[in-house]
C-alpha atoms as a PDB file:
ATOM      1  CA  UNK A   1      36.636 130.803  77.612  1.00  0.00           C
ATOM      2  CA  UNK A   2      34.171 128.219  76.794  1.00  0.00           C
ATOM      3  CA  UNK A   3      31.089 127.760  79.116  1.00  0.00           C
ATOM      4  CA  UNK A   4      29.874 124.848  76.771  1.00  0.00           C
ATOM      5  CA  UNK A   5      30.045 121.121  79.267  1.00  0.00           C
ATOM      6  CA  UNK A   6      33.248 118.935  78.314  1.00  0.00           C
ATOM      7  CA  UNK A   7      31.143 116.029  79.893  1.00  0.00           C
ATOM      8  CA  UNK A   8      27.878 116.486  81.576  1.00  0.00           C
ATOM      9  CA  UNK A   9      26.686 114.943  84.672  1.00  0.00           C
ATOM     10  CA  UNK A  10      24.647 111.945  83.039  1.00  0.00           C
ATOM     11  CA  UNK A  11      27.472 111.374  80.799  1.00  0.00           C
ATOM     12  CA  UNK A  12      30.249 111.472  83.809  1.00  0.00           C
ATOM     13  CA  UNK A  13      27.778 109.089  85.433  1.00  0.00           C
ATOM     14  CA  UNK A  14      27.973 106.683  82.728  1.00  0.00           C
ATOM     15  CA  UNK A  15      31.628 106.799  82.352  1.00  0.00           C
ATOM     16  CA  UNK A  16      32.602 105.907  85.754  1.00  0.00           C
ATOM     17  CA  UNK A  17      30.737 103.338  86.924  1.00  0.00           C
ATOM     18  CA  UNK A  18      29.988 103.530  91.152  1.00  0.00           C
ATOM     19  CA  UNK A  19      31.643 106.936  91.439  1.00  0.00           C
ATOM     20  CA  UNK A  20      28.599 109.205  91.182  1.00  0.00           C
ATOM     21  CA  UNK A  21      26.669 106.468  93.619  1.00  0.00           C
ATOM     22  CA  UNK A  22      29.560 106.339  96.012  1.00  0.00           C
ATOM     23  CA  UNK A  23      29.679 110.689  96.429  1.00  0.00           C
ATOM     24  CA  UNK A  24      25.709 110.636  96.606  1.00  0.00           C
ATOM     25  CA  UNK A  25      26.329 107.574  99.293  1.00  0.00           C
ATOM     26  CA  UNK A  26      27.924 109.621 101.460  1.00  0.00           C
ATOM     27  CA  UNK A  27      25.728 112.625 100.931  1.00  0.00           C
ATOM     28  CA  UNK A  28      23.011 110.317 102.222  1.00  0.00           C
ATOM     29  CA  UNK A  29      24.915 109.383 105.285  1.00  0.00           C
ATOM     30  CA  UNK A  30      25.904 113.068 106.142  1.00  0.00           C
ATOM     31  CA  UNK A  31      22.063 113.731 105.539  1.00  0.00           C
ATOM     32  CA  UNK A  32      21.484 111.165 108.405  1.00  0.00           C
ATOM     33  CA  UNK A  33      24.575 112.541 110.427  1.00  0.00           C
ATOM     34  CA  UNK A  34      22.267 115.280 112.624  1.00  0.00           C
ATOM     35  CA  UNK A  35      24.338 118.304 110.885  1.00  0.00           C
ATOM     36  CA  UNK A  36      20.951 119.823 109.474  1.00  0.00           C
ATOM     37  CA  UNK A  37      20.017 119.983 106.094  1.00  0.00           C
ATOM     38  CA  UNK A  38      19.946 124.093 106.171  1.00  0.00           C
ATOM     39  CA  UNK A  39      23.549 123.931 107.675  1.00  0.00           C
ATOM     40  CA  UNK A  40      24.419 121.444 105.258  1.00  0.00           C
ATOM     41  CA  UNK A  41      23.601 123.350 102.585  1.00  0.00           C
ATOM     42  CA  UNK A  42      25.315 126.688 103.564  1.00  0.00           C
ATOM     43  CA  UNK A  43      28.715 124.652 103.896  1.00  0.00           C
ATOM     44  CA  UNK A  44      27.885 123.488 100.012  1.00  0.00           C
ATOM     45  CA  UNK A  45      26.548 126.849  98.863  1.00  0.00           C
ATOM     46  CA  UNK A  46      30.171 128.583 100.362  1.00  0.00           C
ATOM     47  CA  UNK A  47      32.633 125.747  98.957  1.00  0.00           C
ATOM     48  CA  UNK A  48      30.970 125.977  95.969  1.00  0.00           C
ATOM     49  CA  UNK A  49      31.264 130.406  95.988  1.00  0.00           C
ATOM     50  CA  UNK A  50      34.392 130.211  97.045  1.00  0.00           C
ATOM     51  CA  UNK A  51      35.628 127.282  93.690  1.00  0.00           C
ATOM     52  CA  UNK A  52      33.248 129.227  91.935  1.00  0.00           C
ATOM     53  CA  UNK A  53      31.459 126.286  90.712  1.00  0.00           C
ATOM     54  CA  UNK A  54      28.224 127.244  88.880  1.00  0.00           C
ATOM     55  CA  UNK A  55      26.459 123.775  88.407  1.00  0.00           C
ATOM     56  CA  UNK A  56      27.350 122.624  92.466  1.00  0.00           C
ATOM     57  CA  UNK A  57      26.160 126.704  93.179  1.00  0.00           C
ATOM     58  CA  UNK A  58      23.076 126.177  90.970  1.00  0.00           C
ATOM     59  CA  UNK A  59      21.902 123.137  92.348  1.00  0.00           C
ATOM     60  CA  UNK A  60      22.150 123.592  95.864  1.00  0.00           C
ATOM     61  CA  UNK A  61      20.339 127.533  95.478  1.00  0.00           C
ATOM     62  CA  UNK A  62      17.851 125.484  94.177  1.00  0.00           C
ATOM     63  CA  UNK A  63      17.956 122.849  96.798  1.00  0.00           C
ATOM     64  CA  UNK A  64      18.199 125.026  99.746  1.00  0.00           C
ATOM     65  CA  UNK A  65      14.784 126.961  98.088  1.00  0.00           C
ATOM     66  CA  UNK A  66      13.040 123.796  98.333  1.00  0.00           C
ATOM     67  CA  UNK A  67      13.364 123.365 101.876  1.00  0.00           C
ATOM     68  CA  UNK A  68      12.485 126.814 102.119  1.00  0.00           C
ATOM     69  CA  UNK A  69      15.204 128.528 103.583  1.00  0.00           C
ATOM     70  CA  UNK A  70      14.760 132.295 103.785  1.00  0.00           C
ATOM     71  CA  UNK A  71      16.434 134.789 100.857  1.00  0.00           C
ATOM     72  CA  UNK A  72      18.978 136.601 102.976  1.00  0.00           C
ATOM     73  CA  UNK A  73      20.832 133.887 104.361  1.00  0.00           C
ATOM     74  CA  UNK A  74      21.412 132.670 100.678  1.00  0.00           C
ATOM     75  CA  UNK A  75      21.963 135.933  99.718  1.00  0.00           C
ATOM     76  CA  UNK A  76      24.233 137.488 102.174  1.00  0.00           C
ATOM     77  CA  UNK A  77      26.375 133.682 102.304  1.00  0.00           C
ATOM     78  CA  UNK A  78      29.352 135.292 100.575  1.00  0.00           C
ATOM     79  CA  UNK A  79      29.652 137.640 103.452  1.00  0.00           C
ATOM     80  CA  UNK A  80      28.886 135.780 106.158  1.00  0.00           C
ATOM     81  CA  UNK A  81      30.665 137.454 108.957  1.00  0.00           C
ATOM     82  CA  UNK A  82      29.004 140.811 108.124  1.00  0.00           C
ATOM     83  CA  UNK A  83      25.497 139.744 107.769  1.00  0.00           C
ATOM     84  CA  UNK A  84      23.672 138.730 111.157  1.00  0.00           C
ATOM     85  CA  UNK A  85      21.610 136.314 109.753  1.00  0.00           C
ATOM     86  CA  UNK A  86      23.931 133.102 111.250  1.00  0.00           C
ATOM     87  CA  UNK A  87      24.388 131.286 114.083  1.00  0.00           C
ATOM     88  CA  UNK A  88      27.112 130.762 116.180  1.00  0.00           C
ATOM     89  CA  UNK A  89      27.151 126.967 114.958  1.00  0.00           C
ATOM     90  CA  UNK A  90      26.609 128.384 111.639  1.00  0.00           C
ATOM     91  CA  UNK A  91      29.839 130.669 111.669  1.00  0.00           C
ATOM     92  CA  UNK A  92      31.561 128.036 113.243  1.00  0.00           C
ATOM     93  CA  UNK A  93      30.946 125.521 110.479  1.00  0.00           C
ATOM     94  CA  UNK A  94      31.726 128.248 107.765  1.00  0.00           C
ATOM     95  CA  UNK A  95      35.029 129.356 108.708  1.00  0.00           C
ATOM     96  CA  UNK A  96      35.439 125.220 109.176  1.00  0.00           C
ATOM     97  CA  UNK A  97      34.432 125.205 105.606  1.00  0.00           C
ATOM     98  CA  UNK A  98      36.507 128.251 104.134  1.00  0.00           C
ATOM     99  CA  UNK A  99      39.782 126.626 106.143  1.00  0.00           C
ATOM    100  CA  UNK A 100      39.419 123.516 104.652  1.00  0.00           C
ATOM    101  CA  UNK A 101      38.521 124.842 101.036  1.00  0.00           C
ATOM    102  CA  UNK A 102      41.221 127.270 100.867  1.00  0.00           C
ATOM    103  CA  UNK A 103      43.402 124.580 102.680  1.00  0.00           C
ATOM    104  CA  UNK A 104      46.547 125.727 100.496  1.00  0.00           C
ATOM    105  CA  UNK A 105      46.069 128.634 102.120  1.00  0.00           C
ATOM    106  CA  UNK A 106      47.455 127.203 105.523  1.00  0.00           C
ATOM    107  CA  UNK A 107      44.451 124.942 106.829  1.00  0.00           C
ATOM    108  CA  UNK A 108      42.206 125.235 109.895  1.00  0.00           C
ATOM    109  CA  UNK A 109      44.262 126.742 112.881  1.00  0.00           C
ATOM    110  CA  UNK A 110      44.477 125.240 116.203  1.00  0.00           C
ATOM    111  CA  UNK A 111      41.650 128.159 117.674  1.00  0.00           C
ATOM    112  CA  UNK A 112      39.270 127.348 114.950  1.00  0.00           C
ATOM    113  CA  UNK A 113      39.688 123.516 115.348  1.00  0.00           C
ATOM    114  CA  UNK A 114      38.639 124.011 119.086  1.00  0.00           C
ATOM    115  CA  UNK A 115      36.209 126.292 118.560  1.00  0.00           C
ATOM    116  CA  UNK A 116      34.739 123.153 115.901  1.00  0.00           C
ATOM    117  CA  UNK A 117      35.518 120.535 118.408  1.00  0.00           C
ATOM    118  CA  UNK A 118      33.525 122.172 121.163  1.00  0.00           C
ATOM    119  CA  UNK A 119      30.519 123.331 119.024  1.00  0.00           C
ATOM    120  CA  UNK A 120      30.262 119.635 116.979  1.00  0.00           C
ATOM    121  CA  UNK A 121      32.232 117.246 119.507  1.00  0.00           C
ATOM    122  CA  UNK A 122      34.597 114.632 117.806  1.00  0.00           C
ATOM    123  CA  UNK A 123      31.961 112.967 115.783  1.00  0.00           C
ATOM    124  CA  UNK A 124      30.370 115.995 114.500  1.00  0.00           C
ATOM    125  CA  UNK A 125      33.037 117.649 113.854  1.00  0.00           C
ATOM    126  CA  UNK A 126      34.245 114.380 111.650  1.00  0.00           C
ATOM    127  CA  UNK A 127      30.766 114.281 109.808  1.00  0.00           C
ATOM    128  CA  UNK A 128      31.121 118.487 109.174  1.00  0.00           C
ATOM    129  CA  UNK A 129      34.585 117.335 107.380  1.00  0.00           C
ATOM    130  CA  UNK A 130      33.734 114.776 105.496  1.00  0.00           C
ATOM    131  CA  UNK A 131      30.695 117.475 104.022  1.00  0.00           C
ATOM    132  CA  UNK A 132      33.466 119.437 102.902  1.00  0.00           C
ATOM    133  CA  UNK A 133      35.685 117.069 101.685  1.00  0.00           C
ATOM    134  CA  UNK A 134      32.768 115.667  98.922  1.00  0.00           C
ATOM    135  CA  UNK A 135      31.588 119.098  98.267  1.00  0.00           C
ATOM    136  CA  UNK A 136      34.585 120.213  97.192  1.00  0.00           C
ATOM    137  CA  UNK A 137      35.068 116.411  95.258  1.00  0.00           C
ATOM    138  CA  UNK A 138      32.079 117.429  93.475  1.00  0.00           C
ATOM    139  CA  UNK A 139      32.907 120.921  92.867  1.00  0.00           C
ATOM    140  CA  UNK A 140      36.404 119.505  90.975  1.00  0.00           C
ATOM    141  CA  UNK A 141      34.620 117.148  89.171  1.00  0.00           C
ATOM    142  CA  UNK A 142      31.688 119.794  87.892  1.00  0.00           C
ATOM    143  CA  UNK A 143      34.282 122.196  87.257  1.00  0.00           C
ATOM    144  CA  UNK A 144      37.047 119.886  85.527  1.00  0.00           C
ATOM    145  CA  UNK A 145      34.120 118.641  83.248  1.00  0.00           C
ATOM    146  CA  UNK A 146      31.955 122.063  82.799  1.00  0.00           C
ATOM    147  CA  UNK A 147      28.886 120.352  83.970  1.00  0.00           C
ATOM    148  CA  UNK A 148      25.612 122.308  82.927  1.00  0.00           C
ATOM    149  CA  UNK A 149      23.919 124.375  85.739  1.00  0.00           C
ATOM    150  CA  UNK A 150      20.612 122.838  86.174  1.00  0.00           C
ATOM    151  CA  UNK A 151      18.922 126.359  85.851  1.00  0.00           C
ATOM    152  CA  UNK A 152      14.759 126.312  86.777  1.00  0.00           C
ATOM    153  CA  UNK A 153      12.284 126.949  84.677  1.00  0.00           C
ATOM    154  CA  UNK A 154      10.477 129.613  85.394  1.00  0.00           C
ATOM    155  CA  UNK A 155       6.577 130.193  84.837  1.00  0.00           C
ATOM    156  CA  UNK A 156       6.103 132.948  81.671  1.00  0.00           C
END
């Protein structure tokens, strides 16, 4: 299988006019929402493991090291109910995430959503979803298109 990008990001960007502004739109208003930018980022990290999207996986490792958040809970994400490095509200918001990922799967059921509800309350809960959905909007559109991860340099 080619790894090589159909369409890279810049490119995609150019071609559709609004879209790219509109997903990073609403990134900026779930940024404002109160989630947490660490929590935020662990929902993106998982949706991202779990479509196994490279560039989306890439750029938020890199993003979550910025805002310094410690090794193990990056590195122990993909087993998350093992590793004791997550909250309660953390756990919560992953299995929200791995439901609604995997929704062919059969979808949130009615314990989890009330488990959600009483953690996030209707609002929160709402702005936790919508994360989701446009991770996983940009995780179809990086994969469909093979966008490039954007790997760091590294000093030599």
């Amino acid at each position: 299988m080619s790894t090589s990008p159909r369409i890279d990001r810049p490119e995609f960007a150019a071609l559709t006019p609004g879209v790219s502004e509109a997903l990073m739109a609403l990134g900026k208003a779930l940024k404002a929402s109160g989630l947490g930018d660490d929590l935020l980022e662990l929902i993106k990290l998982r949706a991202s493991q779990l479509n196994g999207c490279a560039f989306c996986l890439q750029f938020h490792l890199n993003v979550a090291r910025q805002l310094g958040m410690a090794a193990p809970r990056l590195d122990l994400l993909a087993a998350w109910r093992e590793a004791p490095v997550y909250s309660e509200r953390e756990r919560i918001a992953l299995a929200w995430t791995e439901a609604l990922t995997l929704a062919p799967q059969g979808g949130p059921d009615e314990a989890l959503y009330a488990q959600a509800l009483a953690e996030f309350g209707a609002a929160g809960l709402s702005y936790l979803t919508a994360a989701i959905a446009n991770i996983n909007a940009w995780n179809r559109i990086a994969l469909g298109l093979r966008f490039a991860p954007p790997i760091p340099q590294t000093a030599a």
